[in-house]
Protein backbone atom coordinates (compact mmCIF):
# COMPACT_ATOMS: atom_id res chain seq x y z
CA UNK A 1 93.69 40.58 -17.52
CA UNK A 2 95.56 41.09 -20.64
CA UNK A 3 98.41 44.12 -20.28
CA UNK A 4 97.96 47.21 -21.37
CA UNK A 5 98.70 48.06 -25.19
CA UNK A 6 101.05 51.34 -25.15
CA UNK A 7 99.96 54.01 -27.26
CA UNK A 8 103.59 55.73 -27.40
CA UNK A 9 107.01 54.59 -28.41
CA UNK A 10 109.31 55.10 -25.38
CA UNK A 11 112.58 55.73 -24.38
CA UNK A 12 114.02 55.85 -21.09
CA UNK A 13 117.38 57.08 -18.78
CA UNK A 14 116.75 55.66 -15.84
CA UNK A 15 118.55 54.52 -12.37
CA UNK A 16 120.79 57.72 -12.44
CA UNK A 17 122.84 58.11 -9.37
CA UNK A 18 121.98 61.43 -7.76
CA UNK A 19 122.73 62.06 -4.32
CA UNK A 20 125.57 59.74 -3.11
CA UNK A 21 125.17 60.39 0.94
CA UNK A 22 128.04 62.74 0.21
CA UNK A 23 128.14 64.67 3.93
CA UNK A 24 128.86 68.29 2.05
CA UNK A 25 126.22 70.79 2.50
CA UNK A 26 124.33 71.23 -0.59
CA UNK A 27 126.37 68.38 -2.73
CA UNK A 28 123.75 65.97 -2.86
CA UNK A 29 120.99 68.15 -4.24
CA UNK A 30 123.24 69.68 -6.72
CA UNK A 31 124.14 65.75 -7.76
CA UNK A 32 120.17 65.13 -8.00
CA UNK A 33 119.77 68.11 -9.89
CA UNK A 34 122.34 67.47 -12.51
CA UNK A 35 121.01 64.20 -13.42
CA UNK A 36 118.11 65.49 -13.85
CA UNK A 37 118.81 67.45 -16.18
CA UNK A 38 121.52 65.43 -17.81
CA UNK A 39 118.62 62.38 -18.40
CA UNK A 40 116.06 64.81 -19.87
CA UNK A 41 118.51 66.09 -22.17
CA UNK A 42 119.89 62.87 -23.32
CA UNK A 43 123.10 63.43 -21.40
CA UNK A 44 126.35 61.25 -22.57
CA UNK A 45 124.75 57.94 -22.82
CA UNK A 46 121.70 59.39 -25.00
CA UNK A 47 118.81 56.86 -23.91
CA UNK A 48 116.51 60.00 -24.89
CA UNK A 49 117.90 59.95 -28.34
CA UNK A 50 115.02 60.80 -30.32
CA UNK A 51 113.55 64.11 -29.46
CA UNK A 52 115.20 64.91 -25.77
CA UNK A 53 114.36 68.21 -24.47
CA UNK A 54 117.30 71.02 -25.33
CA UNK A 55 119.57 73.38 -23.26
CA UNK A 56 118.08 76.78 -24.17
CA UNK A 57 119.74 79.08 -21.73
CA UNK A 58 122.22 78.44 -19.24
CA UNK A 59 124.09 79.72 -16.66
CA UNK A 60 127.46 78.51 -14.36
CA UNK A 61 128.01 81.85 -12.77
CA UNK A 62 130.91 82.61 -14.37
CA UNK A 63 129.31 82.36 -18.25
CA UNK A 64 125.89 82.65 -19.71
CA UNK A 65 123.44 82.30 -22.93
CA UNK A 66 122.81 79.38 -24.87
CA UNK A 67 125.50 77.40 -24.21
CA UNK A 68 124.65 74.43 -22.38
CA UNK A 69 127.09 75.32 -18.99
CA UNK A 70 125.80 72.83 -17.37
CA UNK A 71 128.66 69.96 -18.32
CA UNK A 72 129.01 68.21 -14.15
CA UNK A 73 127.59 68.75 -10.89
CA UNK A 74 130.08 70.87 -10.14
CA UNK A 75 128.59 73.83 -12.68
CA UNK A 76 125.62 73.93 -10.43
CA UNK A 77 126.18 77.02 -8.42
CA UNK A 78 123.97 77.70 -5.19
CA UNK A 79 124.43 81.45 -4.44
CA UNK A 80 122.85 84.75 -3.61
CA UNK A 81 124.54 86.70 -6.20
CA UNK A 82 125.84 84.87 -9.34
CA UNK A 83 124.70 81.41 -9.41
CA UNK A 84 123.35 78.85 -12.06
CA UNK A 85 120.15 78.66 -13.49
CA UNK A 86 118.85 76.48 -16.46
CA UNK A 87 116.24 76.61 -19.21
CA UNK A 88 115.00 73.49 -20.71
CA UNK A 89 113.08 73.50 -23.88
CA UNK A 90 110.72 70.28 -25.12
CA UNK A 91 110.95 69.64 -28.99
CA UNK A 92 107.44 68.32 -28.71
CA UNK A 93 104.20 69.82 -30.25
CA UNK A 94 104.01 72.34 -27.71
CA UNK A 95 107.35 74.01 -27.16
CA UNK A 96 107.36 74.79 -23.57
CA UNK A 97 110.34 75.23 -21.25
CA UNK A 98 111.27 74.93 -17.91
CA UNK A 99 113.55 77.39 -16.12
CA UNK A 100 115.06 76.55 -13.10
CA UNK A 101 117.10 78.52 -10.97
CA UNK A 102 119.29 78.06 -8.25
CA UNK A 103 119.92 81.37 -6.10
CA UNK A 104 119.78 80.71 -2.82
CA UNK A 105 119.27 83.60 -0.68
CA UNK A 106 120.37 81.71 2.38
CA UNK A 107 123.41 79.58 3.70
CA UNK A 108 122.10 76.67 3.19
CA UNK A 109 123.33 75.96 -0.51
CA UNK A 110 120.05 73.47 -1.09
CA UNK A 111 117.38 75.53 -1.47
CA UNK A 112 115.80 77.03 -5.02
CA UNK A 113 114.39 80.22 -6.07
CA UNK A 114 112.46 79.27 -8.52
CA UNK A 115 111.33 76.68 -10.62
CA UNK A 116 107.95 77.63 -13.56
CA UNK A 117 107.21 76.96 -16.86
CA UNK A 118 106.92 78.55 -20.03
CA UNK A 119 103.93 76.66 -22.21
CA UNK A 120 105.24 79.57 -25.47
CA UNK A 121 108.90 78.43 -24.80
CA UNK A 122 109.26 82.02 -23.98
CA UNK A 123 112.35 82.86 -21.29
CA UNK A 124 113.95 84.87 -23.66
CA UNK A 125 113.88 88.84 -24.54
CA UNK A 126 113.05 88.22 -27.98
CA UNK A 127 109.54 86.66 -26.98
CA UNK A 128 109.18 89.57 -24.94
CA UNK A 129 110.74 88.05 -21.62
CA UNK A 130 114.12 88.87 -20.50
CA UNK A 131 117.76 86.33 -21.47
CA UNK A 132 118.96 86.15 -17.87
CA UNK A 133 122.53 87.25 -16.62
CA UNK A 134 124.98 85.81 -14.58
CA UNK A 135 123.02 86.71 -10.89
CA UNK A 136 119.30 86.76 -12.62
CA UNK A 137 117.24 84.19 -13.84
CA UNK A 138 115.63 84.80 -17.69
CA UNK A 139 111.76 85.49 -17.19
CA UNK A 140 108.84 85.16 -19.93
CA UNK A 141 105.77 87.23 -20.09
CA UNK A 142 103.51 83.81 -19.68
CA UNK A 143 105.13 81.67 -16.87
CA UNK A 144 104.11 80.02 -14.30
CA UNK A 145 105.63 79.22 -11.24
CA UNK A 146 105.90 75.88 -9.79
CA UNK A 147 108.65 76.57 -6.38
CA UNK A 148 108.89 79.64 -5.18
CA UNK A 149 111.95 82.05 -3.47
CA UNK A 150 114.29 80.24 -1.00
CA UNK A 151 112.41 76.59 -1.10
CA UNK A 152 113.56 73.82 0.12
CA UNK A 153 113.60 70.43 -2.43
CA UNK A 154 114.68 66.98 -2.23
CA UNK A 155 111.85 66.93 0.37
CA UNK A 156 113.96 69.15 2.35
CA UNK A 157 117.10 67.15 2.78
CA UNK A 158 120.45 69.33 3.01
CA UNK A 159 123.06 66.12 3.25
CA UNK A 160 123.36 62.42 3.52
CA UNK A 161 120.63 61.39 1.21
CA UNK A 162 120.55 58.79 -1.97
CA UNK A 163 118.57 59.77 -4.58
CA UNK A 164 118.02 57.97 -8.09
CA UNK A 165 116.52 59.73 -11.16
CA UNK A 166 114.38 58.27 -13.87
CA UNK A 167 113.41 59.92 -16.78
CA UNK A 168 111.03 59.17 -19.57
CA UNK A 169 110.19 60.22 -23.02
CA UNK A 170 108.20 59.27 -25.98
CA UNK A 171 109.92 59.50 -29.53
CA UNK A 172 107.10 62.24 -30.61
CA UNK A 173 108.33 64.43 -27.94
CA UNK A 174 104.95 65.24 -26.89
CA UNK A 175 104.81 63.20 -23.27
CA UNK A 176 107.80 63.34 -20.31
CA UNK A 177 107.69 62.18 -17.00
CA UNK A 178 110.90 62.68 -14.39
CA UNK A 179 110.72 60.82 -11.45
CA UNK A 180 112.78 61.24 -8.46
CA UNK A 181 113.37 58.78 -5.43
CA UNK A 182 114.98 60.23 -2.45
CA UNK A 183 115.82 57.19 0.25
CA UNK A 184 113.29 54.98 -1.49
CA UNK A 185 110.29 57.76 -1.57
CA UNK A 186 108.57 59.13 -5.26
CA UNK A 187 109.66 62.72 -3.95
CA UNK A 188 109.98 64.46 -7.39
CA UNK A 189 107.62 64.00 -10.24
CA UNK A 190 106.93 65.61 -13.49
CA UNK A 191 104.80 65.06 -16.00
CA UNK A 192 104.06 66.43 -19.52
CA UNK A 193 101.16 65.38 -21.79
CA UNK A 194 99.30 66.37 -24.68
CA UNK A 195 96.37 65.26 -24.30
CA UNK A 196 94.99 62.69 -26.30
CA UNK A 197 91.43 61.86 -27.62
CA UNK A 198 90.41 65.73 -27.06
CA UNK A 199 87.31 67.00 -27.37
CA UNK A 200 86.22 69.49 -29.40
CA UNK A 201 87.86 72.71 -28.83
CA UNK A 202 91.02 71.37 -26.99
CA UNK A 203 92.91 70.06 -29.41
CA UNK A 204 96.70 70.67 -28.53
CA UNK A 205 95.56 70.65 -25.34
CA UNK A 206 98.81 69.67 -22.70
CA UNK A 207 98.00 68.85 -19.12
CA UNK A 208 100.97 69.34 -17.00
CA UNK A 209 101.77 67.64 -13.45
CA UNK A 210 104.77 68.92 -11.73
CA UNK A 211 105.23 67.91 -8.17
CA UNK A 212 108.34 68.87 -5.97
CA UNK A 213 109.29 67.55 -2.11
CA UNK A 214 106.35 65.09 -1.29
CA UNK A 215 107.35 64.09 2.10
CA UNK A 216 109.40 61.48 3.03
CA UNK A 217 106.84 60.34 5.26
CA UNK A 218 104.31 59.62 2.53
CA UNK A 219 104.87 57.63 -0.67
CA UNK A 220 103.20 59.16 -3.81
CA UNK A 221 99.43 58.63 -3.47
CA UNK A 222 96.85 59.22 -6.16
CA UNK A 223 95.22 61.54 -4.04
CA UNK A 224 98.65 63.75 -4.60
CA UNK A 225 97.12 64.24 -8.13
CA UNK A 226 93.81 65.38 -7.19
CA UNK A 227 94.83 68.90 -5.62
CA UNK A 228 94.79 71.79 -7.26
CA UNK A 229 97.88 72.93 -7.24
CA UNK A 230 100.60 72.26 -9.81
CA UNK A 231 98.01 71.13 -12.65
CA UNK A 232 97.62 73.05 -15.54
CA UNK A 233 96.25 72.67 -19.73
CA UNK A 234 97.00 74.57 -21.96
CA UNK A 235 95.37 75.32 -25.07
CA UNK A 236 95.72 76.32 -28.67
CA UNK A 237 94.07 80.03 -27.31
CA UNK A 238 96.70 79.96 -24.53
CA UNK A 239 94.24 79.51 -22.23
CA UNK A 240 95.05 77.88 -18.50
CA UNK A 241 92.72 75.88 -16.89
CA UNK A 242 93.16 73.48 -13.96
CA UNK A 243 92.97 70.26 -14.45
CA UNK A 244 92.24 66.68 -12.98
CA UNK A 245 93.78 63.70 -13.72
CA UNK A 246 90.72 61.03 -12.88
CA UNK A 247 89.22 57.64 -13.39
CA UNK A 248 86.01 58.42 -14.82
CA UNK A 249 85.35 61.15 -11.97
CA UNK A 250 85.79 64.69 -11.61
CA UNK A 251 84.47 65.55 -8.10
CA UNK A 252 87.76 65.23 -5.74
CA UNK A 253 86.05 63.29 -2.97
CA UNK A 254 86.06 60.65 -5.57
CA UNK A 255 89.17 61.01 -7.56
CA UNK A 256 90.76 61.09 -4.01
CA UNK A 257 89.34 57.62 -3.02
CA UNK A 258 91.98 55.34 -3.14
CA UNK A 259 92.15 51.75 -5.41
CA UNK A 260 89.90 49.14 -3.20
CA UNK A 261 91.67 46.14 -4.76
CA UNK A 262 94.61 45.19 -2.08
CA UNK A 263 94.82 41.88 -3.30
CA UNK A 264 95.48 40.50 -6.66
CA UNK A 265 92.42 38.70 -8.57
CA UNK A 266 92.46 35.32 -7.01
CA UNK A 267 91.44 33.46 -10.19
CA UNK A 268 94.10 34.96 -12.56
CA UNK A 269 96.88 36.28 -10.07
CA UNK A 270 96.81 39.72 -11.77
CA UNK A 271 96.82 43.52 -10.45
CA UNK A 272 94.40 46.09 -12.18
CA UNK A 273 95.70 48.66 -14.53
CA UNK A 274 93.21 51.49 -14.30
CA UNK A 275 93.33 54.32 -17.13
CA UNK A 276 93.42 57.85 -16.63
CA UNK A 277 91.46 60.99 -17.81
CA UNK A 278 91.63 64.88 -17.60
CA UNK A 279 88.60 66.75 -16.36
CA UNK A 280 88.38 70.03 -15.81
CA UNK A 281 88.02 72.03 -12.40
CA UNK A 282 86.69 75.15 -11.42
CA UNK A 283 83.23 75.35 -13.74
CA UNK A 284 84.15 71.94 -14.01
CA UNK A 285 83.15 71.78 -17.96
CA UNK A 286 83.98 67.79 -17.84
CA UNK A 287 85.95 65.45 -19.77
CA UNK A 288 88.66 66.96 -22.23
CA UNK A 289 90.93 64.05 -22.77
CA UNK A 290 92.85 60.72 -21.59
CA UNK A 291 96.48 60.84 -21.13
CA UNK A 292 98.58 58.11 -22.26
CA UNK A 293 100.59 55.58 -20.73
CA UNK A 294 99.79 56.08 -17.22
CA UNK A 295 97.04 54.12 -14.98
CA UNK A 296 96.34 54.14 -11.01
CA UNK A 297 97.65 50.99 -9.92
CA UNK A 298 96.47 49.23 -6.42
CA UNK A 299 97.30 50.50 -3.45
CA UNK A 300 97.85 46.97 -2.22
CA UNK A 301 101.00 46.73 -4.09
CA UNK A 302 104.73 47.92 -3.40
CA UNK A 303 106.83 50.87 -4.81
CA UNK A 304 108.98 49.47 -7.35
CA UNK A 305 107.02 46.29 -8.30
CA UNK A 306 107.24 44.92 -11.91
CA UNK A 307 104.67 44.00 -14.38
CA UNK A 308 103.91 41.28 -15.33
CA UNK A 309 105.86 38.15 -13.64
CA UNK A 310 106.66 36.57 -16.66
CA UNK A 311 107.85 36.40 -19.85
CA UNK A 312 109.40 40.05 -19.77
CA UNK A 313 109.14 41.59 -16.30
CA UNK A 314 110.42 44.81 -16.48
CA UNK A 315 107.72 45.77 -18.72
CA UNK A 316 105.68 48.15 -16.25
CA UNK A 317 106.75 49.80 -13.06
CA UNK A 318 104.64 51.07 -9.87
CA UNK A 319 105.59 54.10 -9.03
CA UNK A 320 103.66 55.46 -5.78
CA UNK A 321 100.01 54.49 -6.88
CA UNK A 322 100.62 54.42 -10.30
CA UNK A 323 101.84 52.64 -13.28
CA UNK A 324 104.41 53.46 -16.08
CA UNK A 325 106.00 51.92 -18.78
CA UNK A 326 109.16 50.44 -18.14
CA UNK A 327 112.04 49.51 -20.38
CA UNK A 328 111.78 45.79 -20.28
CA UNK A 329 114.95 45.11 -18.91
CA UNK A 330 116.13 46.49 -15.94
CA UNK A 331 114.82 46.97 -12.43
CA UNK A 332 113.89 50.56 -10.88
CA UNK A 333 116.07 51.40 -8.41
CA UNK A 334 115.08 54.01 -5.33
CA UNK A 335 118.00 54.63 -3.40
C-alpha cells in the first residue's frame, strides 16, 4: 500500500542519551529527566525550533520563578524539603502545562511527587493557583494529576539503566509526543493532540495520552491505550471527558484486540498502517475526532523497525504497536 500522507509538518530531538548505567542512586533518572525536558524545550541543539514548549516556572532548590533553572542534570534536585520542580508550557492552540515535581519523601532520590497537567496553563497565583517556592510545587485550580506522591518512574529503576529520549513536535504547536526507552522498552509516553476533523461541538477539542513506567516486562501494546486512565479531552467549555483512542471502535473489548496481520502482505511485501480515532467513554456519545500522525501498526513487527525499506527508510518508526513519523534520516535508538 501506498504510505501514509502526513497531515503535520514535524520536527524532531531524538536519540537523547538519558540514563548512562551511571551506578549513583538516583543519577540516571535525573539524566532521563533532563533530556526530557531539554528536547521538549528545544534544548541547545534546537531540533524543536519552531514552536517548542517554554520553561514557565522553575525551580533548582536554591532559586525559583520563571527562570528556566533547569540548565544540566545536575539542577535536578531529589529531596524532601527544597528540591526542583518544573513547569512546562505548550505554545500551541491550547496553552496547557505540565508541572512536574521532584520531592521525594523517601531515600531513594528516584521517585516523584507529582506529575499533572494544566489544560488553562494555569500553575501560577495569578490564574488563581499558587507560583511555587523553593520546597513546594506551584498548583492550578484545574489540574490534573497524572503520578502521584512518592512514585516510582523509569519503570521503577533506581541505577544502572540506559535510557534514550525522543521527542516530537509539529511546527503548529498543537501535537507532541515524548517517548522514552528504558533498556530497549517504550516505558514513557506522552502525547498531546488537538483533535482534528471534530464534530460539532468539540472544536478545540485536545485528547491527551500520558503514560509513565509501563513495565519492563511488556513492550507498549495498543491495548495500553484503551484503559481509562491517563486519557483526557478537553474542550472549548473546559469540559473533561475520557477518551479512547480507537480504530473505528469504541467498546474496549474491541479496541483492546490486537492487529491480526503478523505477516507482511505476501503480494506487495508491505505492513498495514491503521489510522486512529477518539471516541468517547463513559455515556460513550461516539466519534469526536481522528488524531493525526499516529496509526496501530502490526503486532507482528519489531520495536524500532523503519518504514518503508526503500528509497528513504527512516521515514516512519514502530514504536510498541504503533507508528510515528520519523525524521527520514536517522535510526531510533532504545538503549
Amino acid at each position: 500500500m501506498a504510505l501514509p500522507t502526513l497531515v503535520k509538518t514535524w520536527e524532531h530531538d531524538i536519540n537523547n542519551q538519558g540514563g548512562v548505567s551511571s551506578g549513583v542512586s538516583g543519577e540516571d533518572c535525573a539524566r532521563t529527566m533532563f533530556q526530557m525536558k531539554d528536547a521538549l524545550t528545544g534544548g541547545g541543539s534546537a531540533e524543536i525550533a519552531t514552536k517548542p514548549m517554554l520553561v514557565s516556572r522553575s525551580c533548582d532548590s536554591v532559586s525559583f520563578g520563571t527562570t528556566d533553572y533547569w540548565l544540566a542534570y545536575t539542577n535536578i534536585v531529589v529531596a524532601n524539603v527544597n528540591h526542583s520542580w518544573i513547569v512546562l508550557k505548550s505554545q500551541g492552540t491550547i496553552p496547557y502545562e505540565i508541572c512536574i515535581d521532584m520531592q521525594d519523601n523517601s531515600p531513594h532520590k528516584y521517585q516523584l511527587n507529582y506529575i499533572g497537567v494544566s489544560m488553562t496553563g494555569s500553575f501560577n497565583a495569578g490564574a488563581g493557583g499558587s507560583d511555587g517556592s523553593l520546597s513546594t510545587r506551584p498548583t492550578a485550580p484545574d489540574e490534573l494529576q497524572i503520578l502521584g506522591t512518592d512514585q516510582t518512574w523509569c519503570a521503577g529503576l533506581n541505577v544502572g539503566f540506559l535510557s534514550r529520549v525522543h521527542a516530537m513536535m509539529s511546527t503548529d504547536g498543537d501535537t507532541m509526543m515524548l517517548i522514552v526507552h528504558i533498556n530497549n522498552v517504550p516505558t514513557i509516553v506522552w502525547r498531546f493532540d488537538l483533535v482534528q476533523d471534530p464534530i460539532t461541538g468539540y472544536v478545540n477539542g485536545m485528547h491527551v495520552w500520558m503514560r509513565m513506567q509501563i513495565s519492563l516486562a511488556n513492550a507498549l501494546s495498543f491495548a495500553e491505550l484503551t484503559t481509562v486512565s491517563y486519557k483526557w479531552s478537553y474542550d472549548a467549555l473546559a469540559d473533561i471527558r475520557s477518551t479512547y483512542i480507537s480504530y473505528e471502535a469504541y467498546d474496549s473489548t474491541e479496541v483492546a484486540c490486537s492487529v491480526g496481520f503478523v505477516v507482511a502482505n505476501e503480494w506487495d511485501n508491505d505492513w498495514p498502517f491503521y489510522p486512529l480515532g477518539v471516541w468517547t467513554v463513559g455515556d460513550k456519545r461516539g466519534r469526536v475526532g481522528t488524531i493525526s500522525d499516529l496509526w496501530l501498526g502490526s503486532t507482528g513487527t519489531n520495536e524500532a523497525d523503519h518504514y518503508p525499506d526503500v528509497p528513504t527508510l527512516y521515514q516512519f518508526a514502530q514504536v510498541g504497536d504503533c507508528i510515528i513519523p520519523w525524521d527520514s534520516t536517522n535510526q531510533i535508538l532504545t538503549s
